[in-house]
N, C-alpha and C. Protein backbone atom coordinates (compact mmCIF):
# COMPACT_ATOMS: atom_id res chain seq x y z
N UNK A 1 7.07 -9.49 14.82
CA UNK A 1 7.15 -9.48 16.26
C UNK A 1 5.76 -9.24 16.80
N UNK A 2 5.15 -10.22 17.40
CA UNK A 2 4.00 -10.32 18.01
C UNK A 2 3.99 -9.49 19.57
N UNK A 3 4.97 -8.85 19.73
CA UNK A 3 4.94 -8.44 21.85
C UNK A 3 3.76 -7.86 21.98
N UNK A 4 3.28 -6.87 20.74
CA UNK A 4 2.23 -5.70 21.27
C UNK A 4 0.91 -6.55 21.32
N UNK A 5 1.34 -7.76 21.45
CA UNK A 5 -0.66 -8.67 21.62
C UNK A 5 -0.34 -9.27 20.46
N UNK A 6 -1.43 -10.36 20.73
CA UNK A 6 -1.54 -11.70 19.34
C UNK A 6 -2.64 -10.85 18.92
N UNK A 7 -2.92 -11.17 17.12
CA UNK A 7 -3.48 -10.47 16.54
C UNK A 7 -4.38 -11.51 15.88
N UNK A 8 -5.35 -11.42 15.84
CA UNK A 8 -6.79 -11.88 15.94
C UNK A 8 -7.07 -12.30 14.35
N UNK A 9 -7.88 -13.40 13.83
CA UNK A 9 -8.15 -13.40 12.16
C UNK A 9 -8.61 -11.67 11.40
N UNK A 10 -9.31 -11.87 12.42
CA UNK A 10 -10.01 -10.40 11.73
C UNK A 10 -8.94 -9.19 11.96
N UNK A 11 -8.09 -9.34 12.86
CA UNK A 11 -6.85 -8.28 12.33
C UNK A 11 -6.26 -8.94 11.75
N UNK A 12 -5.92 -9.79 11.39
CA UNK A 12 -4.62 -10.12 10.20
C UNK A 12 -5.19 -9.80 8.77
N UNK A 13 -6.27 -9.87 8.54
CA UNK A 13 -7.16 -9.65 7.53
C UNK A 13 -6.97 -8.60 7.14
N UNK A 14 -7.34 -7.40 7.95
CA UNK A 14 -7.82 -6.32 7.72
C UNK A 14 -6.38 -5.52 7.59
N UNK A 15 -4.91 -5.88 8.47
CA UNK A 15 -4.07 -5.76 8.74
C UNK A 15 -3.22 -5.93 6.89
N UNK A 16 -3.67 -7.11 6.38
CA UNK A 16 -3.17 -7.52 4.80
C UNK A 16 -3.80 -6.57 4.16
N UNK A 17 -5.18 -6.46 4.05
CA UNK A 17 -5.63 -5.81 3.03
C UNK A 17 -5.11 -4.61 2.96
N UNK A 18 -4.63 -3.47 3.45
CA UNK A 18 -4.58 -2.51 3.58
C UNK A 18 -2.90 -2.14 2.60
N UNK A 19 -2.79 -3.50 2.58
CA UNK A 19 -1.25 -3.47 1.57
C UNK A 19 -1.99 -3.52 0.04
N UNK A 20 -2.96 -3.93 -0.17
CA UNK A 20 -3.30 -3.60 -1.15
C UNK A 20 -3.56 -2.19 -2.22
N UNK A 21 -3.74 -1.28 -1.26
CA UNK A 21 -3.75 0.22 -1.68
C UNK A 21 -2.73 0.78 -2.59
N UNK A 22 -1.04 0.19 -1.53
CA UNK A 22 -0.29 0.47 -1.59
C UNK A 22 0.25 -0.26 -3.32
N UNK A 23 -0.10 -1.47 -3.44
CA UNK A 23 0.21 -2.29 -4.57
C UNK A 23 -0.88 -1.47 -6.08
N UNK A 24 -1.83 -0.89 -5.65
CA UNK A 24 -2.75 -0.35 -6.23
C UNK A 24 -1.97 1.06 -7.04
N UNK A 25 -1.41 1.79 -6.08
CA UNK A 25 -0.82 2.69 -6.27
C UNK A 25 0.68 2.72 -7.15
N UNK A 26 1.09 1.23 -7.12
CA UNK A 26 2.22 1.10 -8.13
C UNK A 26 2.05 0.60 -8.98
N UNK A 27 1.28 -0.14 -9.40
CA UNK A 27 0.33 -0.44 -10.51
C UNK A 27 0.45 0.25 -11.72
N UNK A 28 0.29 1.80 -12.13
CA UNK A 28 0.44 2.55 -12.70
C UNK A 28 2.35 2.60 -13.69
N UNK A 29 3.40 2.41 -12.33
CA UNK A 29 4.23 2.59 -12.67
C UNK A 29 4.92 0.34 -13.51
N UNK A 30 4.51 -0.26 -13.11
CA UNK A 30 4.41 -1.57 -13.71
C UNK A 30 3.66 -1.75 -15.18
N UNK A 31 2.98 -0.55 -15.42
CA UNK A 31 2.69 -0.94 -16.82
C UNK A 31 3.50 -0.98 -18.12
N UNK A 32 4.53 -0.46 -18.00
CA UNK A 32 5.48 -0.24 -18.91
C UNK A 32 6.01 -1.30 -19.04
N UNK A 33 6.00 -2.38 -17.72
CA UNK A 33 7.65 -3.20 -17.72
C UNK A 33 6.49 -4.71 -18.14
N UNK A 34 5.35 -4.48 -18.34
CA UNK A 34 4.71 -5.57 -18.98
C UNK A 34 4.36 -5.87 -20.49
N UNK A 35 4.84 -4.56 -20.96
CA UNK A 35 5.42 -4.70 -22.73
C UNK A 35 6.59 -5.42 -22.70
N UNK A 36 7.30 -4.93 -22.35
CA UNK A 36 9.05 -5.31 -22.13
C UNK A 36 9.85 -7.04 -21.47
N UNK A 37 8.45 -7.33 -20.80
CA UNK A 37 8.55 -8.72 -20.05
C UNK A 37 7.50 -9.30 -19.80
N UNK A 38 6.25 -9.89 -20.94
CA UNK A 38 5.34 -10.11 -21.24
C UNK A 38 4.95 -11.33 -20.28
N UNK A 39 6.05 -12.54 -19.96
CA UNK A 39 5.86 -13.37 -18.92
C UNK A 39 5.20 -12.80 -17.59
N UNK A 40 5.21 -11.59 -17.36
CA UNK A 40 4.54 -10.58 -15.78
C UNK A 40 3.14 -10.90 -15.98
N UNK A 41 2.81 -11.34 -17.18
CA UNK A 41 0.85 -10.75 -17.28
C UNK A 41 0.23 -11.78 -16.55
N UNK A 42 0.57 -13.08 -16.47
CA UNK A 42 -0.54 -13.67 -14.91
C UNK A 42 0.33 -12.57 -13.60
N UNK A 43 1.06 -12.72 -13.76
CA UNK A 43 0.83 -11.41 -12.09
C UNK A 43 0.16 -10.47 -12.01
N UNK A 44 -0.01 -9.63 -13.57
CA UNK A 44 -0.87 -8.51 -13.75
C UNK A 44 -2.04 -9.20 -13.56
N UNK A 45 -2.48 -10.14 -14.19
CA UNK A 45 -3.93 -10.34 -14.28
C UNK A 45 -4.53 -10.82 -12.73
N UNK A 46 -3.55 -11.68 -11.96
CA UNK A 46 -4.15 -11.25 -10.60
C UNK A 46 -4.09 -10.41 -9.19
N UNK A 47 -2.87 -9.38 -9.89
CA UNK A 47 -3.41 -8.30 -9.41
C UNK A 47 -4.70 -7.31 -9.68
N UNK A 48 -4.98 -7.15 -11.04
CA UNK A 48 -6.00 -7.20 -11.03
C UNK A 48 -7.15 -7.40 -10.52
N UNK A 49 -7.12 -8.47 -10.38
CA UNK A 49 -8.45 -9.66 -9.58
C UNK A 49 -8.29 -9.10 -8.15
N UNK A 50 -7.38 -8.82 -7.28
CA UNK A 50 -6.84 -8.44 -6.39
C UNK A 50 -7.50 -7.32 -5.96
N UNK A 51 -6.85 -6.74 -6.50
CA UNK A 51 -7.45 -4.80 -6.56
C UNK A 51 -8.54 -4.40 -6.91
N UNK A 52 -9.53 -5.20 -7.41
CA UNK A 52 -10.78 -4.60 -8.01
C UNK A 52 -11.28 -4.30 -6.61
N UNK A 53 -11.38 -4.82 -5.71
CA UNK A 53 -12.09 -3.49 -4.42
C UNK A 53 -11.74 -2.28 -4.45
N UNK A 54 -10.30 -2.28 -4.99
CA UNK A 54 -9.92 -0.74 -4.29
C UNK A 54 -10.15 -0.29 -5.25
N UNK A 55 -10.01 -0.62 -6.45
CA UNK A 55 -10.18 -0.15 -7.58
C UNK A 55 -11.95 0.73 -7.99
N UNK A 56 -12.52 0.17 -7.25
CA UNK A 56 -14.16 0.32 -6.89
C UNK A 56 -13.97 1.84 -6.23
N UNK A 57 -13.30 1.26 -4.97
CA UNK A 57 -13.40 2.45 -3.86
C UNK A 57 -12.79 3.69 -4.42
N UNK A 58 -11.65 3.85 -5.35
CA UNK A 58 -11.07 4.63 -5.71
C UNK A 58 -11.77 5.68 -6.98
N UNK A 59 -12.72 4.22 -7.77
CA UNK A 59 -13.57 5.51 -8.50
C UNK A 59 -14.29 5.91 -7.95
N UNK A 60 -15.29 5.40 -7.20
CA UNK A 60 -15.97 6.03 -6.27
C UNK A 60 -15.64 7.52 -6.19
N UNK A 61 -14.45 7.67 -4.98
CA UNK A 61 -14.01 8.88 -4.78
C UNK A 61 -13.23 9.43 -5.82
N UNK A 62 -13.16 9.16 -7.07
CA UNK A 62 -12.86 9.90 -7.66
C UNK A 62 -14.05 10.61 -8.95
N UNK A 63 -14.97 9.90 -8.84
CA UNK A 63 -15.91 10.31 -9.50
C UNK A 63 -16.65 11.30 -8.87
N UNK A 64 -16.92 11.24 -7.45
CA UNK A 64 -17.39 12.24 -5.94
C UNK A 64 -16.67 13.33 -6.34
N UNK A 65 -15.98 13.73 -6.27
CA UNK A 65 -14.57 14.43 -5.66
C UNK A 65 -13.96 15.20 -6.65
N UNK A 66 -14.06 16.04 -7.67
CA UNK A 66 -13.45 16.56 -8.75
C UNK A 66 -12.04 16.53 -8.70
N UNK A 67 -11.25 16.81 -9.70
CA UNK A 67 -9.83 17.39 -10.01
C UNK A 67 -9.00 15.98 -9.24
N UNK A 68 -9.45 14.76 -9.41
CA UNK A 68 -8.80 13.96 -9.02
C UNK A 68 -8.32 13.75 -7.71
N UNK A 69 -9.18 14.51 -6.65
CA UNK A 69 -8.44 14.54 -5.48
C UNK A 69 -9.06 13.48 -4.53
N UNK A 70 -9.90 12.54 -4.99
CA UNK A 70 -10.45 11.14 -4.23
C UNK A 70 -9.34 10.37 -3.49
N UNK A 71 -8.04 10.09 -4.12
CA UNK A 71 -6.95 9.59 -4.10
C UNK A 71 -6.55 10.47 -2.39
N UNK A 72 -6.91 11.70 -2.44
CA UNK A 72 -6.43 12.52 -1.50
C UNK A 72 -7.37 11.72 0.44
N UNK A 73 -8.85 12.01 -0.59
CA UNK A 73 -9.90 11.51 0.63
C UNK A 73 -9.72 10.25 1.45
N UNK A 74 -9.30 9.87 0.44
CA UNK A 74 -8.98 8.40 1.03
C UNK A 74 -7.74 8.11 1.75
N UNK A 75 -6.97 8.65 1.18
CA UNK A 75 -5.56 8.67 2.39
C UNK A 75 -5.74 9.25 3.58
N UNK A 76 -6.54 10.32 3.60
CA UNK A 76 -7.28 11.23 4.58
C UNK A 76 -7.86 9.96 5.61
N UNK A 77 -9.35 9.62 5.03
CA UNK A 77 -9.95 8.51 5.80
C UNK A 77 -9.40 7.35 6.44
N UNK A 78 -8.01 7.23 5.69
CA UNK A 78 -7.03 6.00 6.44
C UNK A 78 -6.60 6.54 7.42
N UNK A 79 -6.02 7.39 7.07
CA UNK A 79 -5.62 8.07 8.04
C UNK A 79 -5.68 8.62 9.27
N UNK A 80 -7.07 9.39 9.25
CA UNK A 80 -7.65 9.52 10.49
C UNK A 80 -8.85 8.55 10.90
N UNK A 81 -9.53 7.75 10.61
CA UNK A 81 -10.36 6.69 10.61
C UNK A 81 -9.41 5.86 11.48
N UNK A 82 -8.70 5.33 10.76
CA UNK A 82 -7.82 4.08 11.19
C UNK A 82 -6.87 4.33 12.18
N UNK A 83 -5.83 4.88 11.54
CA UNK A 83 -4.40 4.91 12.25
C UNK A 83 -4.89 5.95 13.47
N UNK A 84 -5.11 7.01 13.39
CA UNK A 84 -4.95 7.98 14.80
C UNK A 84 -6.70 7.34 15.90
N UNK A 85 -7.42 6.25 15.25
CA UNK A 85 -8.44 5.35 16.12
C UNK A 85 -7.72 4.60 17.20
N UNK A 86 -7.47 4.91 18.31
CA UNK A 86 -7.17 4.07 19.50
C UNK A 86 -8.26 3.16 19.80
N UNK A 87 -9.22 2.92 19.15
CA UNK A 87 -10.31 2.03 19.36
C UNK A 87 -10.10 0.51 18.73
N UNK A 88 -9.14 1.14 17.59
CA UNK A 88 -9.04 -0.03 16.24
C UNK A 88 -7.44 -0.67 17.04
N UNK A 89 -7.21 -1.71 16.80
CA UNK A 89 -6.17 -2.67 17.28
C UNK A 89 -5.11 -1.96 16.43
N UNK A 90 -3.86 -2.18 17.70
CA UNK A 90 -2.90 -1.88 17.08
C UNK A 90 -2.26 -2.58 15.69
N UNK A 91 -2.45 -3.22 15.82
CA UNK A 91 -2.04 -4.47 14.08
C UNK A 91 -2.38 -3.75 13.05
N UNK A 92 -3.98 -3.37 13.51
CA UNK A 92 -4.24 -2.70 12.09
C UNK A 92 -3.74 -1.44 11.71
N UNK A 93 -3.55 -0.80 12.47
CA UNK A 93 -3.30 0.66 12.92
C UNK A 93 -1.44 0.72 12.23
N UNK A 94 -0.93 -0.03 12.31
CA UNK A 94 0.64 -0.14 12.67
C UNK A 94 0.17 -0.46 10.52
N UNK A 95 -0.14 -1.30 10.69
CA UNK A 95 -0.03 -1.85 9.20
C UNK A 95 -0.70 -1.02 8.10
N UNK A 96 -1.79 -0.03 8.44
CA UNK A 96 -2.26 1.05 7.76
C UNK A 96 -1.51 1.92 7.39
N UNK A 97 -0.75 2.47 8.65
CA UNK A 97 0.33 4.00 8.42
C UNK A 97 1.42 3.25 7.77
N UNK A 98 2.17 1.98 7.90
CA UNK A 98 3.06 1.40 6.84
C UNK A 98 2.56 1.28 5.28
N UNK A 99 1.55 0.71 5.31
CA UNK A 99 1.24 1.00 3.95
C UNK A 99 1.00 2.24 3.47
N UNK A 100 0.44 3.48 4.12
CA UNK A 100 0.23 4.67 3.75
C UNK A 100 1.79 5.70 3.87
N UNK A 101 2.40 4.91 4.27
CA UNK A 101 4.02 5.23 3.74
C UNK A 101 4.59 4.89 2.63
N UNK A 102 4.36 3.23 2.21
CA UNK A 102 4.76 3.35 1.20
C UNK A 102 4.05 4.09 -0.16
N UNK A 103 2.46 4.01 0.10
CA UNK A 103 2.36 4.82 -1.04
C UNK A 103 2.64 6.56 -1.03
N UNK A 104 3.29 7.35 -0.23
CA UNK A 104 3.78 8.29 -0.04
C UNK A 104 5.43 8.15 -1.03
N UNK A 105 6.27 7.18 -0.41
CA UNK A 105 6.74 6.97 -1.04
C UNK A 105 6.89 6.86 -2.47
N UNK A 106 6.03 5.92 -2.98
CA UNK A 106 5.85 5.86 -4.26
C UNK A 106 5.24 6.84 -5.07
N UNK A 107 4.32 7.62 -4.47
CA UNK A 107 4.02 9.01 -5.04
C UNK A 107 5.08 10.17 -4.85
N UNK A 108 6.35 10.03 -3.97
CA UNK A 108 7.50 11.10 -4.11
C UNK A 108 8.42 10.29 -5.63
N UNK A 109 7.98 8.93 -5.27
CA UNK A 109 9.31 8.71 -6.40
C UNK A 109 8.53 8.88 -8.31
N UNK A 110 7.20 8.63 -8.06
CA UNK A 110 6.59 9.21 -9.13
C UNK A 110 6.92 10.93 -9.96
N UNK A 111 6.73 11.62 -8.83
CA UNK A 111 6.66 13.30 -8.81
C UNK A 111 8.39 13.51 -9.04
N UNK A 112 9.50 13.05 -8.88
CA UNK A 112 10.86 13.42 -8.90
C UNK A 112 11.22 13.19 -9.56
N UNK A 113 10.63 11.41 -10.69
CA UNK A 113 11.38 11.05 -11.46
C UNK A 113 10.53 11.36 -12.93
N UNK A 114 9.24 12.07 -12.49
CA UNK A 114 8.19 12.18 -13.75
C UNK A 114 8.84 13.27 -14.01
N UNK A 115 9.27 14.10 -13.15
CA UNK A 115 9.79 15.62 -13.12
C UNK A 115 11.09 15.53 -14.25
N UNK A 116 12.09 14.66 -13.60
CA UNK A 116 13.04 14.55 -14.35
C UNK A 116 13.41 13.83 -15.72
N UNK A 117 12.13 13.19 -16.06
CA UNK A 117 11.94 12.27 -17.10
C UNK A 117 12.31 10.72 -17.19
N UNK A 118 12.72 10.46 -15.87
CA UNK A 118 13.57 9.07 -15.82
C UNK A 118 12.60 7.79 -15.13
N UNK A 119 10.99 8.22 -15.20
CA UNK A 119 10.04 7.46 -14.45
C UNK A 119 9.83 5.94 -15.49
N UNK A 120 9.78 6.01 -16.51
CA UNK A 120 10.20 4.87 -17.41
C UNK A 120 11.30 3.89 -16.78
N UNK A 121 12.44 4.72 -16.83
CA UNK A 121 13.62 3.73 -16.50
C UNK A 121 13.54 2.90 -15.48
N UNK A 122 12.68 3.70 -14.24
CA UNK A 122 12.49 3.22 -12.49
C UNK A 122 11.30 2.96 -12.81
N UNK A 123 10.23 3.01 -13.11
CA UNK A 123 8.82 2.34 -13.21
C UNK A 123 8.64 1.13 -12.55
N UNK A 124 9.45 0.31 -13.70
CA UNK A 124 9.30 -1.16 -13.57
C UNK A 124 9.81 -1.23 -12.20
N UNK A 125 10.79 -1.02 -12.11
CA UNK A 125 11.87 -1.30 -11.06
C UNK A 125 10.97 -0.98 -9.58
N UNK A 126 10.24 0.08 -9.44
CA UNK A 126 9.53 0.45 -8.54
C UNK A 126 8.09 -0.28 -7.97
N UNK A 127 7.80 -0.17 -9.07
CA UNK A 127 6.76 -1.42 -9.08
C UNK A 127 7.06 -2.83 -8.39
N UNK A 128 8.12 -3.71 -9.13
CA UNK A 128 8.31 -5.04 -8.80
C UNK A 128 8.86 -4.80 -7.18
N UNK A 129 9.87 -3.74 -6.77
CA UNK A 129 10.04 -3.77 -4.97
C UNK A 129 8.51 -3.23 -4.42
N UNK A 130 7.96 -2.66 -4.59
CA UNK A 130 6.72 -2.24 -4.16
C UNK A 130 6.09 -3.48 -3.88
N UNK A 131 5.67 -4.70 -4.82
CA UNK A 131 5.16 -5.86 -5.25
C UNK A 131 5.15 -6.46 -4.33
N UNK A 132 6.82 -7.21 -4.32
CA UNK A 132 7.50 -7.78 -3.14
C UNK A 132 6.87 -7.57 -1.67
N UNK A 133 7.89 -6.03 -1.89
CA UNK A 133 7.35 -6.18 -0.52
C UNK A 133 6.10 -5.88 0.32
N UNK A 134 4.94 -5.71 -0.25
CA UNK A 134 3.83 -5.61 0.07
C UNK A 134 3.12 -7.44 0.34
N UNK A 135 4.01 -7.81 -0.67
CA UNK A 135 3.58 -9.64 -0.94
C UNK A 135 4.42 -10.02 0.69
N UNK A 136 5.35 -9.32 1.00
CA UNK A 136 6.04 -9.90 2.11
C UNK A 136 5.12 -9.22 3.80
N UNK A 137 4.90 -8.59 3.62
CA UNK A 137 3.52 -7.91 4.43
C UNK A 137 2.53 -8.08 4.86
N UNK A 138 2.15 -8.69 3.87
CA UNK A 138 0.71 -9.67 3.54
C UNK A 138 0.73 -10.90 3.92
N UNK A 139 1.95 -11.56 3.63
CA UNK A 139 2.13 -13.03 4.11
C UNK A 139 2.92 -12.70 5.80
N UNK A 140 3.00 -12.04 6.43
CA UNK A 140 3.27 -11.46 7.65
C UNK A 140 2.26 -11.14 8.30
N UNK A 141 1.42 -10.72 7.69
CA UNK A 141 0.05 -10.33 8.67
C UNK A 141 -0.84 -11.50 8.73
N UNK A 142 -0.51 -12.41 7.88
CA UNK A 142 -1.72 -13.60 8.23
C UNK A 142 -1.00 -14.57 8.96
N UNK A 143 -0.02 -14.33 9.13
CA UNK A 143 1.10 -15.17 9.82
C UNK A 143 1.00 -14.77 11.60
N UNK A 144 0.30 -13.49 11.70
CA UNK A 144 0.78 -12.83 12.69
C UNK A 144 1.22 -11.95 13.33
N UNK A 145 2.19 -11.63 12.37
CA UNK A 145 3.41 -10.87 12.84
C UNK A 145 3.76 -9.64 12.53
N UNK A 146 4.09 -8.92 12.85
CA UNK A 146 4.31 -7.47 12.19
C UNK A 146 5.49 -7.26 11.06
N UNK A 147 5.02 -6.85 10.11
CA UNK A 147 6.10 -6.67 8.95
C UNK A 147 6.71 -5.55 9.16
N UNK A 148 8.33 -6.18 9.44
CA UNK A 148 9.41 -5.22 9.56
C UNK A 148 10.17 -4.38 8.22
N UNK A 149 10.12 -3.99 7.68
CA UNK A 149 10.64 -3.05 6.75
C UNK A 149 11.19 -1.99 7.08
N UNK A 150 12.93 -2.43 6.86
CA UNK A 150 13.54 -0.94 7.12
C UNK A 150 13.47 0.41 7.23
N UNK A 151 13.63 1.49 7.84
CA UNK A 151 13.16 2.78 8.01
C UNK A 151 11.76 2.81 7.82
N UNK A 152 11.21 2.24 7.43
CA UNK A 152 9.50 2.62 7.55
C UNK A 152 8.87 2.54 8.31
N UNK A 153 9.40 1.08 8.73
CA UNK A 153 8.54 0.63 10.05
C UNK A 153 9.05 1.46 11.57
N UNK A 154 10.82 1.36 11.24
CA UNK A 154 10.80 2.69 12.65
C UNK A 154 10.19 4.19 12.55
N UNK A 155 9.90 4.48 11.32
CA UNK A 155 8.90 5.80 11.27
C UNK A 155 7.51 5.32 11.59
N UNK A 156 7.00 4.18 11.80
CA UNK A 156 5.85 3.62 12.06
C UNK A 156 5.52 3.90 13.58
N UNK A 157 7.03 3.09 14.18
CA UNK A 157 6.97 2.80 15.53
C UNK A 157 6.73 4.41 16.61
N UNK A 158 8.05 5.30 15.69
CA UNK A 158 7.87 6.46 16.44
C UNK A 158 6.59 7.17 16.20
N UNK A 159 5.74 7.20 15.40
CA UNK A 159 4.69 8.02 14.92
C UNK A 159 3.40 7.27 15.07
N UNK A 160 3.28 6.76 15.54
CA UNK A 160 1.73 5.54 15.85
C UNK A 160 1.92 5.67 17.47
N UNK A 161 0.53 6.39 18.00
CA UNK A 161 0.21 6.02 19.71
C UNK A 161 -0.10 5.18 20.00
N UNK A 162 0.48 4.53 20.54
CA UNK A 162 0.31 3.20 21.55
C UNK A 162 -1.29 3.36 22.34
């Protein structure tokens, strides 16, 4: 849904990329299910190709930053950089805090199911919807349009200033 303004190349751009983080972040839990279903490895391999920015940015701050908490800075910097910037277009802004939901998400379902031992079983599984729908996000933002995703996006709507 385009109402809040047409969104510009350079926001649809910047608006996609930012799903990348999120795909970055499930990454981890997809490695398992590429022993198991060896046909995945051109998807791995260009995700890969994909992610090597963030992948950059992430050692970066994690090499900066002791005890692994780069991962932290950077959600930080999205966070307040981007999303709470009334300067930066809403597109991008809307599509930042969605992606910085889902990887919230995916770091609760990491921590509950690592806890309980069952992160194997859901890995894969988490990964490939993560995949999706970040792939469905991405092809939404260059399209235009705002990617609707259940409950997320209305936690988007209520929690992002206009």
């Amino acid at each position: 849904m385009v109402w809040r303004g047409s969104a510009d190349y350079k926001d649809r751009f910047f608006g996609a990329v930012v799903y990348l983080f999120a795909i970055y972040d499930a990454m981890a839990l997809g490695t398992s299910l590429l022993v198991q279903i060896p046909a995945l490895s051109p998807l791995f391999q260009l995700l890969q190709v994909l992610l090597t920015p963030i992948q950059i940015i992430y050692g970066i701050f994690n090499t900066a930053i002791p005890l692994g908490f780069g991962s932290l800075v950077v959600f930080f910097i999205l966070f307040l950089a981007v999303v709470r910037n009334e300067k930066i277009a809403y597109f991008i802004r809307f599509n930042t805090l969605q992606s910085i939901l889902i990887g919230i998400a995916i770091s609760l379902i990491q921590i509950v199911f690592g806890a309980l031992g069952g992160l194997a079983l859901i890995g894969g599984a988490v990964f490939l919807v993560t995949t999706a729908v970040c792939f469905y996000c991405i092809v939404q933002c260059i399209l235009g349009s705002y990617p609707e995703i259940p409950s997320i996006s209305d936690i988007v709507y209520t929690q992002l200033p206009r």
